[in-house]
Protein backbone atom coordinates (compact mmCIF):
# COMPACT_ATOMS: atom_id res chain seq x y z
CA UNK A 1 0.00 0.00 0.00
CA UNK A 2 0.98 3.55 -0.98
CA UNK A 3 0.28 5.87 1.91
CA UNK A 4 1.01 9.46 1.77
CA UNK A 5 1.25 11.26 4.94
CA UNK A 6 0.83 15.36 4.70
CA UNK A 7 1.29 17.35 7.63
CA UNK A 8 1.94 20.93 9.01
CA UNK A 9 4.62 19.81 11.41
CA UNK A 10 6.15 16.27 12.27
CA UNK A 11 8.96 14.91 14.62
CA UNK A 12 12.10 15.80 14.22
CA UNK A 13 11.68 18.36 11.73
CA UNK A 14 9.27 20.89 13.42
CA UNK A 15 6.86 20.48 16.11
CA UNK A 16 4.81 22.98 18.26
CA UNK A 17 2.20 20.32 19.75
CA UNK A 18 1.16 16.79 20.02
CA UNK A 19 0.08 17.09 15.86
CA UNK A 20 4.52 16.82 15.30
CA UNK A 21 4.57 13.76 17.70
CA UNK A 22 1.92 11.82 16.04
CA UNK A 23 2.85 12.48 12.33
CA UNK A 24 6.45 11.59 12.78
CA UNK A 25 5.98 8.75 15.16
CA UNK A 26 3.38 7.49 12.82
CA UNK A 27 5.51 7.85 9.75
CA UNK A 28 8.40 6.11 11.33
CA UNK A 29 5.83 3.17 12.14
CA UNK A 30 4.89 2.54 8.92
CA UNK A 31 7.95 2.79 7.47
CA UNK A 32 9.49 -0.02 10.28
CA UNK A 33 6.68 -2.07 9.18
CA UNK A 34 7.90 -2.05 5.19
CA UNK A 35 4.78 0.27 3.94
CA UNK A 36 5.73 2.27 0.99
CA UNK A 37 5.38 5.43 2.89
CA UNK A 38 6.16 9.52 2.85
CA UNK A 39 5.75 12.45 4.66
CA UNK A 40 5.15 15.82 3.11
CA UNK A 41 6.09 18.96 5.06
CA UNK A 42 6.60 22.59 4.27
CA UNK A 43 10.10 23.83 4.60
CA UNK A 44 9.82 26.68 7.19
CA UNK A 45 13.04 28.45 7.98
CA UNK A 46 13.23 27.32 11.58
CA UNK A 47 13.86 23.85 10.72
CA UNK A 48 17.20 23.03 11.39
CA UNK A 49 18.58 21.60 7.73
CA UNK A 50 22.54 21.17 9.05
CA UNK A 51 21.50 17.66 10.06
CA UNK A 52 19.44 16.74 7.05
CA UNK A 53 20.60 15.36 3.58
CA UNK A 54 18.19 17.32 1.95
CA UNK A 55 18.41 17.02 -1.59
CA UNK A 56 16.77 18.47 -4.68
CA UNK A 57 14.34 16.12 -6.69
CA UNK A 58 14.11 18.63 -9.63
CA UNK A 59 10.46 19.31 -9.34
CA UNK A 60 9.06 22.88 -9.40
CA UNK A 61 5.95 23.50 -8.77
CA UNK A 62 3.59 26.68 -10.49
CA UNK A 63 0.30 26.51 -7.79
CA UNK A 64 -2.23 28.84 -8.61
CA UNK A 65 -3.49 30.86 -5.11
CA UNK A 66 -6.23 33.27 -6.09
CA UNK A 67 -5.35 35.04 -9.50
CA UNK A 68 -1.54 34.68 -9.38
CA UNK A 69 0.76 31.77 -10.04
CA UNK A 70 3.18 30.90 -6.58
CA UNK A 71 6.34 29.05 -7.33
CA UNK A 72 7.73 26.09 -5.22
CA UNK A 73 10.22 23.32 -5.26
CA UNK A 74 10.31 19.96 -3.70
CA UNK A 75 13.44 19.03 -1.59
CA UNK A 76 13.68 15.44 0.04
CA UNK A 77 15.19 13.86 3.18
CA UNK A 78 16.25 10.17 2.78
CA UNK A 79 13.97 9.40 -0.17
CA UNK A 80 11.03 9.50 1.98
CA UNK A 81 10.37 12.68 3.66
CA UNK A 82 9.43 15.68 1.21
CA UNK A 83 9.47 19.29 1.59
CA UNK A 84 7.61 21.45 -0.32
CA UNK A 85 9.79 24.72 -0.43
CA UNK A 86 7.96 28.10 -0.91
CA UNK A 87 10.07 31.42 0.46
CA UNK A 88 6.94 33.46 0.37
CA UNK A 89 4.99 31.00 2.26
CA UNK A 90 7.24 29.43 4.19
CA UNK A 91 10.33 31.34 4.90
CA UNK A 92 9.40 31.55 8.79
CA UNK A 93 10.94 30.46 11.97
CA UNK A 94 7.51 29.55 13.26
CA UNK A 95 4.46 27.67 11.18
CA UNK A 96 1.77 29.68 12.15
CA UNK A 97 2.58 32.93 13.76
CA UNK A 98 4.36 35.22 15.37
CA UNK A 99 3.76 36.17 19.27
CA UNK A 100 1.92 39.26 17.87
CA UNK A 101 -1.00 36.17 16.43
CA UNK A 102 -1.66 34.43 13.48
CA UNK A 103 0.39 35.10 10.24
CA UNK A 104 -2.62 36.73 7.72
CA UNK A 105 -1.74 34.83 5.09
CA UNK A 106 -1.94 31.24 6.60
CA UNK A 107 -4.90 30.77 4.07
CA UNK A 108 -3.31 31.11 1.19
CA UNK A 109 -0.23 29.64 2.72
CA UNK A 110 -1.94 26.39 3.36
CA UNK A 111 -3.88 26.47 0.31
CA UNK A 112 -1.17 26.47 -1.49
CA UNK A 113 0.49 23.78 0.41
CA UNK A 114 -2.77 21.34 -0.48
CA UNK A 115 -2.81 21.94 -3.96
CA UNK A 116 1.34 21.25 -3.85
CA UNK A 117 0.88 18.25 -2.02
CA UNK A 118 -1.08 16.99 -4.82
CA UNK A 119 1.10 18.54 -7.57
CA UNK A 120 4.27 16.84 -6.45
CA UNK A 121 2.25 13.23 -6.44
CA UNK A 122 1.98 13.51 -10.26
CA UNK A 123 5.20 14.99 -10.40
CA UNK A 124 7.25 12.75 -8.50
CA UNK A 125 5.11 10.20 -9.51
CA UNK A 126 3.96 8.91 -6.77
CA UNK A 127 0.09 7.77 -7.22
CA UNK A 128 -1.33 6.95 -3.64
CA UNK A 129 -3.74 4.41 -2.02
CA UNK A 130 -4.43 7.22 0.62
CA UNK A 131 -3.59 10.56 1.77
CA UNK A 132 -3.55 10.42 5.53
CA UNK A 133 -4.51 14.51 6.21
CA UNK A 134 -4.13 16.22 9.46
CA UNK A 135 -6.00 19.19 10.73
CA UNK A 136 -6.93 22.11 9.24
CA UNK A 137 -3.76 22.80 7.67
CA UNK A 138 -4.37 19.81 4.92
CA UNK A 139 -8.55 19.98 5.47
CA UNK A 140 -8.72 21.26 1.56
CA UNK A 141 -6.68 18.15 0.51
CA UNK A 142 -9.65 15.60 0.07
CA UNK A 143 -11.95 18.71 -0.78
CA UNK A 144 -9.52 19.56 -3.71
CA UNK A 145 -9.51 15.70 -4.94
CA UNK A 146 -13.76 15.78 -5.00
CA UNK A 147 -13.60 19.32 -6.69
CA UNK A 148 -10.84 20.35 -8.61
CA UNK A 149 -9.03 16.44 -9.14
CA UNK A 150 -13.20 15.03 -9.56
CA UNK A 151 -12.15 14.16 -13.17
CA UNK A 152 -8.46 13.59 -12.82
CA UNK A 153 -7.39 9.35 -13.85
CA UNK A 154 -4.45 10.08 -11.58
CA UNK A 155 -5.99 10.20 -8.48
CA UNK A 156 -8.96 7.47 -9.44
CA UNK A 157 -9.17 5.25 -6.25
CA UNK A 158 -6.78 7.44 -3.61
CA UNK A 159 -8.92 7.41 -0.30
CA UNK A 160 -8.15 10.03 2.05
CA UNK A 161 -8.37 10.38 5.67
CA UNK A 162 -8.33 13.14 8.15
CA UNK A 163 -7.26 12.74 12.14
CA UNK A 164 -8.93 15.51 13.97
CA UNK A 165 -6.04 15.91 16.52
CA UNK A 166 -7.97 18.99 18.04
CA UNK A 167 -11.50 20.26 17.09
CA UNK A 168 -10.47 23.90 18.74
CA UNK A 169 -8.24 24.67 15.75
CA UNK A 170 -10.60 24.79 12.58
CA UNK A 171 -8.90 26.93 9.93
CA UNK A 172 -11.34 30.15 9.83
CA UNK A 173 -10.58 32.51 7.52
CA UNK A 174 -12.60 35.47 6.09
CA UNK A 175 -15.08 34.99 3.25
CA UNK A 176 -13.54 37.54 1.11
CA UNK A 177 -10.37 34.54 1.30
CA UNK A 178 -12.60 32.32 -0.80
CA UNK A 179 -11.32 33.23 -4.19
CA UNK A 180 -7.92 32.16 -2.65
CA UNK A 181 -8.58 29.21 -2.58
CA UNK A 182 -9.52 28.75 -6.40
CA UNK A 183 -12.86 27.18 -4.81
CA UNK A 184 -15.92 28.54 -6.15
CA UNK A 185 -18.44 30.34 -4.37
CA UNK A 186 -21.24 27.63 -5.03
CA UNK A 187 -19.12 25.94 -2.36
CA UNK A 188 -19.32 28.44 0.38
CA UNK A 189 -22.80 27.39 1.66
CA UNK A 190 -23.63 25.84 4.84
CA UNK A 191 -23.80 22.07 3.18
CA UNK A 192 -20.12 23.49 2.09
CA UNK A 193 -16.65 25.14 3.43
CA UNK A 194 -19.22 27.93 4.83
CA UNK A 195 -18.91 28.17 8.88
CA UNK A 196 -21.03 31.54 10.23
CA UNK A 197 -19.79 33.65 7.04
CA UNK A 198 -16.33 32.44 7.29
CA UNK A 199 -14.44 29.89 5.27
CA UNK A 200 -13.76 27.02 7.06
CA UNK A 201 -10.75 24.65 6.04
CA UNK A 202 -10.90 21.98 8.76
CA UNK A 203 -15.33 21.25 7.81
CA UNK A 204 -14.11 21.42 3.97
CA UNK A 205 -12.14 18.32 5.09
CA UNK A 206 -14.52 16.91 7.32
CA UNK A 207 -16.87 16.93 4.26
CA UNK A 208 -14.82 15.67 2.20
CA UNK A 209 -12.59 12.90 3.51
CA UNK A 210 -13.32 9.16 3.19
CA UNK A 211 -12.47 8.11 6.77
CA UNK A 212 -12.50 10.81 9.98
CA UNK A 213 -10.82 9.98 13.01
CA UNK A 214 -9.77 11.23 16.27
CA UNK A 215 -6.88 10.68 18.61
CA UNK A 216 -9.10 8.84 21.03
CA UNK A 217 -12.27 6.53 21.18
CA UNK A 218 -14.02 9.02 24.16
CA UNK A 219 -12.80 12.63 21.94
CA UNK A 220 -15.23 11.11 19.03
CA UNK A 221 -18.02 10.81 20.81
CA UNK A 222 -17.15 13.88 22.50
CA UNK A 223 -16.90 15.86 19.85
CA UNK A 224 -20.44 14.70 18.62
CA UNK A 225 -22.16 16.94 21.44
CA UNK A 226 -22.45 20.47 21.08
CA UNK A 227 -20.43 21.01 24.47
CA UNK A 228 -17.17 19.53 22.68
CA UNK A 229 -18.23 19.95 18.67
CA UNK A 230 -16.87 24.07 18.28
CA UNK A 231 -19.99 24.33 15.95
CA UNK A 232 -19.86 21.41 14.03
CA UNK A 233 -20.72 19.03 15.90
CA UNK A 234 -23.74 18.74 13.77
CA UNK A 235 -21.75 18.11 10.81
CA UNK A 236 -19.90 15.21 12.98
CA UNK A 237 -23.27 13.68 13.23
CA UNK A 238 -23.91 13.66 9.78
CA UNK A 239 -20.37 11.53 9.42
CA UNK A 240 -20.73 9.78 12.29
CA UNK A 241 -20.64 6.84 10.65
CA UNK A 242 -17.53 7.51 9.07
CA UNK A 243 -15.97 8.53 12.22
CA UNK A 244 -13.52 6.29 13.80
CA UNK A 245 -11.28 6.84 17.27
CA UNK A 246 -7.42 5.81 17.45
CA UNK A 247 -5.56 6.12 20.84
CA UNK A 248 -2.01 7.90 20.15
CA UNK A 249 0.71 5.74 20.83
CA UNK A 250 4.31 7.03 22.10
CA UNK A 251 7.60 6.67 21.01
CA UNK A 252 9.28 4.24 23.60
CA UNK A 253 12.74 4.74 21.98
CA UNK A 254 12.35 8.28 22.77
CA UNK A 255 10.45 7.85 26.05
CA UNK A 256 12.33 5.32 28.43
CA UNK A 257 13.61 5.58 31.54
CA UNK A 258 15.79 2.33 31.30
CA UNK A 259 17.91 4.43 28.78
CA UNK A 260 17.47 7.64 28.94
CA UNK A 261 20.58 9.70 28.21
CA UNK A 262 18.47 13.32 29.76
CA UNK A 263 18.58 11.22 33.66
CA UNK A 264 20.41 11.42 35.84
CA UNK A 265 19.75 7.42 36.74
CA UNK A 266 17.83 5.36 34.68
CA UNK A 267 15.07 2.76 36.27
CA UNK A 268 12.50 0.62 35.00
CA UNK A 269 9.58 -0.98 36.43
CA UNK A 270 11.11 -3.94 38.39
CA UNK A 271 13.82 -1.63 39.78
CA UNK A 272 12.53 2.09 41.09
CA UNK A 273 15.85 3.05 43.07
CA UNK A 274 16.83 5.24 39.79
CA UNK A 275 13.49 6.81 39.97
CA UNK A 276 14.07 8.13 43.66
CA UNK A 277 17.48 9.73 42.74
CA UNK A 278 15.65 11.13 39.99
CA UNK A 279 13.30 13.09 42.32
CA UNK A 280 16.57 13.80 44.60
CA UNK A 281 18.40 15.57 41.53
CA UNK A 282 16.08 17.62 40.38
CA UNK A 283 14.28 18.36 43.78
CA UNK A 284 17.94 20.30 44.38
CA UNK A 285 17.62 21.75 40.27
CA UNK A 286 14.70 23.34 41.20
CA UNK A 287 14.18 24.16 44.74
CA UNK A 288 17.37 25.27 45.82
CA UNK A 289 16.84 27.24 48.60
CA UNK A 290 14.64 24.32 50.20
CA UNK A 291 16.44 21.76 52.32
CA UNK A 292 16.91 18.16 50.36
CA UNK A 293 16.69 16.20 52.75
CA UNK A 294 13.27 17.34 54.01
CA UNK A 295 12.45 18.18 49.95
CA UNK A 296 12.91 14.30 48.97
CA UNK A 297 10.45 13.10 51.45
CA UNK A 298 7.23 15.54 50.12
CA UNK A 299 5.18 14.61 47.03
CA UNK A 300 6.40 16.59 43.35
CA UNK A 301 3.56 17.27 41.08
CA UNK A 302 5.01 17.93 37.76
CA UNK A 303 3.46 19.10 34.66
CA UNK A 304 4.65 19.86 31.17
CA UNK A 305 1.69 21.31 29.16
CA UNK A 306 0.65 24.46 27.64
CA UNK A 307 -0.43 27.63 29.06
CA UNK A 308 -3.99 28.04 27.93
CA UNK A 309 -7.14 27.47 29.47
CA UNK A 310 -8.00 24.49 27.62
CA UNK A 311 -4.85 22.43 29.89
CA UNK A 312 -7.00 23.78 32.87
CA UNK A 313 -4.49 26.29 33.89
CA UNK A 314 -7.13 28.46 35.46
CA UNK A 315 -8.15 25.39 38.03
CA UNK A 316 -4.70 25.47 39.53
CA UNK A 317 -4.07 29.26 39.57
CA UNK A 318 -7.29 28.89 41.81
CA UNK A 319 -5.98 25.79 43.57
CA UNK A 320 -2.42 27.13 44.23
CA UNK A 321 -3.14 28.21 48.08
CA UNK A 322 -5.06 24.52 49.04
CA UNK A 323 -2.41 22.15 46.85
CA UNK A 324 0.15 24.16 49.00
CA UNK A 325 -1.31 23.93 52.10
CA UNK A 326 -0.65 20.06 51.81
CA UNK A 327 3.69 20.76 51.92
CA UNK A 328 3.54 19.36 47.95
CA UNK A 329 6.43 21.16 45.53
CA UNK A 330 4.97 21.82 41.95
CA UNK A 331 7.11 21.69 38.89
CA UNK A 332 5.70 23.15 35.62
CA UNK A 333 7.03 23.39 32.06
CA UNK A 334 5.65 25.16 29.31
CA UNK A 335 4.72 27.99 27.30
CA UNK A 336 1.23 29.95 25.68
CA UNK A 337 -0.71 32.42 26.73
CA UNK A 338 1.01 35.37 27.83
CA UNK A 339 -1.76 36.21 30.71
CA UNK A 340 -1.12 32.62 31.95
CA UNK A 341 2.62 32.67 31.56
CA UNK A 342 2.62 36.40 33.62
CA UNK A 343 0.84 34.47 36.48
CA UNK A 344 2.76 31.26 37.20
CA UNK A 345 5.79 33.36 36.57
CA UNK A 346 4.72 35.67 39.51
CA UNK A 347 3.57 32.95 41.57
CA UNK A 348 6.50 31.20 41.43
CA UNK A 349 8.21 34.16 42.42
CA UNK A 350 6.27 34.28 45.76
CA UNK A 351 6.12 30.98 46.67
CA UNK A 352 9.70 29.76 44.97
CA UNK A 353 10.49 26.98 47.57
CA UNK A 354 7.47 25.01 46.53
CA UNK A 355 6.66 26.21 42.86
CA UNK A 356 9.22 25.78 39.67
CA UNK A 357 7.99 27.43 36.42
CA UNK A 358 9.51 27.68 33.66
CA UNK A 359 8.69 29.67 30.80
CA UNK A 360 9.73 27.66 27.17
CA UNK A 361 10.66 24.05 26.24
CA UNK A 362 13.65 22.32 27.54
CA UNK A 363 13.47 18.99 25.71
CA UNK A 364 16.14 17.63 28.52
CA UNK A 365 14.04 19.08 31.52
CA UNK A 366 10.69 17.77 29.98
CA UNK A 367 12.65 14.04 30.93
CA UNK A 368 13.85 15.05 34.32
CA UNK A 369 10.68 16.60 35.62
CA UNK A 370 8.42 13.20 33.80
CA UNK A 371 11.38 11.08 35.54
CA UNK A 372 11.28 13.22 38.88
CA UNK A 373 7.81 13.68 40.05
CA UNK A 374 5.44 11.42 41.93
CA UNK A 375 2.42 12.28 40.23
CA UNK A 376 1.34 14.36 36.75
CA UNK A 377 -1.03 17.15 36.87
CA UNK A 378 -3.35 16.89 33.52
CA UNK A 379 -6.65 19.05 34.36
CA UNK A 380 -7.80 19.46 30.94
CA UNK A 381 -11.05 21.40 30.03
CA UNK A 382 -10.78 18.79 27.09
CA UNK A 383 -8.11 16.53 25.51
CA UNK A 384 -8.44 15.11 22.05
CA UNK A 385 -5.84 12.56 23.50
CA UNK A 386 -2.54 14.08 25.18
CA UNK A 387 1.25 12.91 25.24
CA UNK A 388 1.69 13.97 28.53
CA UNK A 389 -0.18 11.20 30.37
CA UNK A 390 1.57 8.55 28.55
CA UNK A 391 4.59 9.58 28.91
CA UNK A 392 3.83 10.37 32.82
CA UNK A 393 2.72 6.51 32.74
CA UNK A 394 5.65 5.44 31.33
CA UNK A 395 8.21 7.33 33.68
CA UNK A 396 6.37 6.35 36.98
CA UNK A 397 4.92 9.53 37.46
CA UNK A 398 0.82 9.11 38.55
CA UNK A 399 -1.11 10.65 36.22
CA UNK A 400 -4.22 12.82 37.87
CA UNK A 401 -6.26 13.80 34.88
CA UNK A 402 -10.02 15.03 34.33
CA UNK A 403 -11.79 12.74 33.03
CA UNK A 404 -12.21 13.61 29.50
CA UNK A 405 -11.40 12.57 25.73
CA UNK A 406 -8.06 10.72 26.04
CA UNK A 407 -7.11 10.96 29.29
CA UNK A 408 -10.59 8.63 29.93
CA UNK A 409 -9.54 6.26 28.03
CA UNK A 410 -5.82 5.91 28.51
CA UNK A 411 -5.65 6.42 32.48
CA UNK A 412 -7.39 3.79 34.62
CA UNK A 413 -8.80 5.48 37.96
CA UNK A 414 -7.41 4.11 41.48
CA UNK A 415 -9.84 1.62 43.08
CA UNK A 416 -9.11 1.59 46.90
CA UNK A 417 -11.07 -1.48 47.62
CA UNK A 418 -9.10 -3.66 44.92
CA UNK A 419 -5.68 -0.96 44.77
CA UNK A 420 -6.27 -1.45 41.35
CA UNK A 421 -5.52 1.52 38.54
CA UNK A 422 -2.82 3.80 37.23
CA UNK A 423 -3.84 7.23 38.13
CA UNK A 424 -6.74 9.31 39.73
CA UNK A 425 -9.56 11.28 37.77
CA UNK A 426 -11.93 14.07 38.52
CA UNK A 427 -14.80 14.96 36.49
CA UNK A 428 -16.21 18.35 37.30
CA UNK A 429 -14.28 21.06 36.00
CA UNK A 430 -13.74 22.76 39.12
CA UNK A 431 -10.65 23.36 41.22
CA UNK A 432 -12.29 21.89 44.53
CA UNK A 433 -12.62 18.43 42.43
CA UNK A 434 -9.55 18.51 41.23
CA UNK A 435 -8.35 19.23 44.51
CA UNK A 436 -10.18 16.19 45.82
CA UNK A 437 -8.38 14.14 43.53
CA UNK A 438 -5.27 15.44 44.55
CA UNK A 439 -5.86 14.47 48.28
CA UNK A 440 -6.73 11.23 47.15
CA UNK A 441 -3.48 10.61 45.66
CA UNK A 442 -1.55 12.33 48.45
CA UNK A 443 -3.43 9.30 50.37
CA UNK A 444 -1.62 6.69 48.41
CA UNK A 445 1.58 8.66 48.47
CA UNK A 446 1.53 7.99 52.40
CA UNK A 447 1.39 4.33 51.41
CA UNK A 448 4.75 3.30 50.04
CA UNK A 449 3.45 -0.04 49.32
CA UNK A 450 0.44 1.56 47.23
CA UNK A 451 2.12 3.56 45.62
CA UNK A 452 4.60 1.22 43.94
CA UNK A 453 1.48 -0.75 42.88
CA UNK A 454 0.25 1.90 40.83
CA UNK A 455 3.55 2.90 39.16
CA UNK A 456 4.18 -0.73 38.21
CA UNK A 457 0.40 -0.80 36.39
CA UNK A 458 1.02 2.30 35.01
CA UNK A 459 4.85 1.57 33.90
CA UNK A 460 3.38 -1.57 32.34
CA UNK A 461 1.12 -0.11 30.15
CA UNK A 462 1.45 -0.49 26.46
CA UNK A 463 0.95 2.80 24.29
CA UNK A 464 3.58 2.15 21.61
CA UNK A 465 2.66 3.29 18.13
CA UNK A 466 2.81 -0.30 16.65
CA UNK A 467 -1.01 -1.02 18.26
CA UNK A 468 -2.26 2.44 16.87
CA UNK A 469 -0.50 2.05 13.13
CA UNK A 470 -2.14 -1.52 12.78
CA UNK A 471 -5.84 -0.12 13.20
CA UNK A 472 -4.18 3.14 10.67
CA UNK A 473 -3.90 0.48 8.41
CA UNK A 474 -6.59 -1.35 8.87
CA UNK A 475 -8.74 1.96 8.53
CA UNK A 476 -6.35 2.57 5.47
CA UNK A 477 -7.38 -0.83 3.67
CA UNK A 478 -11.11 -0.40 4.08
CA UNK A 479 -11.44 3.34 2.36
CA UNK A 480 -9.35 2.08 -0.50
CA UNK A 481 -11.57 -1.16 -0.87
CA UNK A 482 -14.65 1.58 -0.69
CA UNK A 483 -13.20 3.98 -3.24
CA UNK A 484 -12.22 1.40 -5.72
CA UNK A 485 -15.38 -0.28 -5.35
């Protein structure tokens, strides 16, 4: 099978979320399994080339965006990753904005990246069984193939699918960005691309695709109610039949504490003493002032998420005085919002022996803190699927999650009769039920005995990519045996 995977960002090229993780881990799957697979990418400036043997496959592209002709080239990596090189378009450090917003061009930007995708498949040639989209960013690929490529013999039997990875990110764009498109107006209705006078790329692919899915089995039924849906919910309904949900997996080369080059000790589930020096090391990182000794013996909540309020950052600014009050330290990584960011920066000014935040992404502290703490913080407002808990899982660190969309499905909520489960949810988003959960695990903490239980349950767990890419592909085989009837 020919699979084509297109994607705004992917691991280790260029990643701001969990979208990166999942294309590249996904890619690298397939390709371990012996499918005839690529990844298409823009080139954006920012990605770091030094490493790369990029090479030029002498294709140009000429992609019409509105009433002008935009040249592009296609560059590869290793035969098998593909960049689609466009200065205008892509010549930034960062893939969709700036920290002033948005770029204003990211419709024609990604536009044009669609209609290149497809341009470079003849070119190349490289006819595919599917196109595996993702997000908004590559929403107007299957709409393209059922409008512009209806008549074009080239693309006869490619299925396409689309992986919502998050419903909150739809593509809107003004209507007067239509023409940009090359999409005719008869499109822009509400049966169409047409979302409350706006263009909408994400529902044009949601339309269009073969086969939907999500990044978890509770997220697509979530996303069916108008609570979750962002407005289309009711166009979810209409495809529910069509809609499908796939757990992420994790990369365990990447993620594992038995070899972990970022720790200080590596550990694995039969053998914790690793895990404890760990918590010692970065204990003295990060709380300085604080004595060790008496630092080492209190619980660390860790957390390395995104500033926004979807990640439930406003439950534990309002939290912050009662998770204290329990002698807990609190290490956070991450970056967003710049309201969000201004308040854990001051509060970890004022209380600095027992809160650590800091502002950015440190790939090497991301390990230590996931090695380090006791338990995860994950209060999500919603969660298509997150990283964070699996990774959490697999580094012996409890996860204590809301229960929502992925974090339902993937964390298993302690049982105190039985002592069975692998973390603790909460399901009213509110920071006194959060709380609640907290003081449940800070029962278990008390509990050495417990607590090993559930780190060995949740160490044990098995979210590797190899479970998710064979339902891909079974997903994969059906559309194609649909499309070619």
């Amino acid at each position: 099978m020919k699979i084509l995977i297109a994607s705004s960002e992917a691991v280790p090229y260029v990643k701001t979320g969990g979208l990166a993780d999942v294309a590249g881990a996904l890619f690298k799957e397939f390709r371990k399994q012996k499918q005839d697979t690529i990844l298409v990418l823009p080139l954006y400036s920012g990605i770091d080339t030094s490493r790369m043997r990029l090479a030029d496959v002498k294709v140009s592209l000429q992609i019409p965006v509105g009433d002008r002709m935009v040249s592009g080239r296609v560059l590869s990596d290793r035969d098998a990753v593909y960049f689609i090189k466009c200065d205008e378009f892509f010549d930034r450090s960062e893939p969709y904005g700036s920290s002033e917003g948005d770029f204003s061009d990211n419709s024609s930007r990604f536009a044009f990246f669609s209609k290149a995708v497809l341009d470079m498949c003849k070119a190349l040639p490289f006819k595919p069984d599917i196109i595996h989209c993702n997000d908004w960013q590559t929403g107007l690929i299957p709409f393209y193939l059922r409008t512009l490529h209806r008549e074009d013999v080239f693309f006869a039997g490619t299925a396409t699918l689309l992986t919502i990875h998050n419903l909150g990110y739809q593509g809107l764009f003004p209507a007067s960005h239509l023409p940009l498109t090359n999409l005719g107006w008869e499109h822009f209705t509400p049966d169409g691309i047409e979302f409350f006078g706006e263009v909408n790329f994400l529902k044009a692919g949601l339309i269009a695709a073969d086969v939907l899915t999500t990044v978890s089995e509770t997220y697509s039924r979530e996303i069916l109610l108008p609570e979750f849906g962002f407005g289309l919910d009711g166009v979810l309904r209409k495809r529910a039949v069509d809609l499908y949900g796939i757990v992420n997996g994790i990369d365990y080369a990447e993620w594992d504490p038995a070899g972990d080059r970022h720790l200080p000790a590596t550990y694995h589930s039969g053998d914790l003493s690793g895990k404890s020096i760990c918590k010692q090391k970065i204990m003295e990182a990060l709380f300085p002032r604080a004595a060790a000794a008496r630092s080492s013996k209190v619980p660390l909540i860790g957390a390395v998420t995104r500033f926004s309020q979807q990640k439930g950052m406003d439950l534990v600014l309002e939290a912050i005085p009662d998770i204290l009050s329990f002698g807990v330290r609190i290490a956070i990584l991450g970056k967003g919002d710049e309201l969000y960011q201004r308040r854990f920066r001051d509060i970890s000014e004022r209380y600095s022996n027992s809160i650590s935040v800091t502002i950015g992404y440190d790939e090497s502290l991301a390990h230590r803190i996931y090695a380090g703490s006791d338990f995860f913080l994950m209060p999500s407002k919603y969660e298509p699927c997150g990283l964070g808990q699996l990774i959490a899982l697999r580094y012996g660190a409890i996860p204590i999650v809301r229960r929502t969309g992925g974090l339902a499905d993937t964390v298993n909520d302690y049982d105190p009769l039985t002592g069975g489960g692998t973390g603790f949810h909460f399901f009213d988003y509110t920071a006194s039920c959060m709380t609640d959960a907290l003081k449940r695990a800070f029962c278990v903490y008390t509990d050495p005995q417990k607590m090993h239980t559930v780190i060995e349950s949740g160490m044990k767990m098995d979210f590797s990519w190899k479970r998710s890419a064979r339902q891909y592909l079974a997903l994969y085989r059906s559309a194609v045996r649909t499309k070619k009837g």
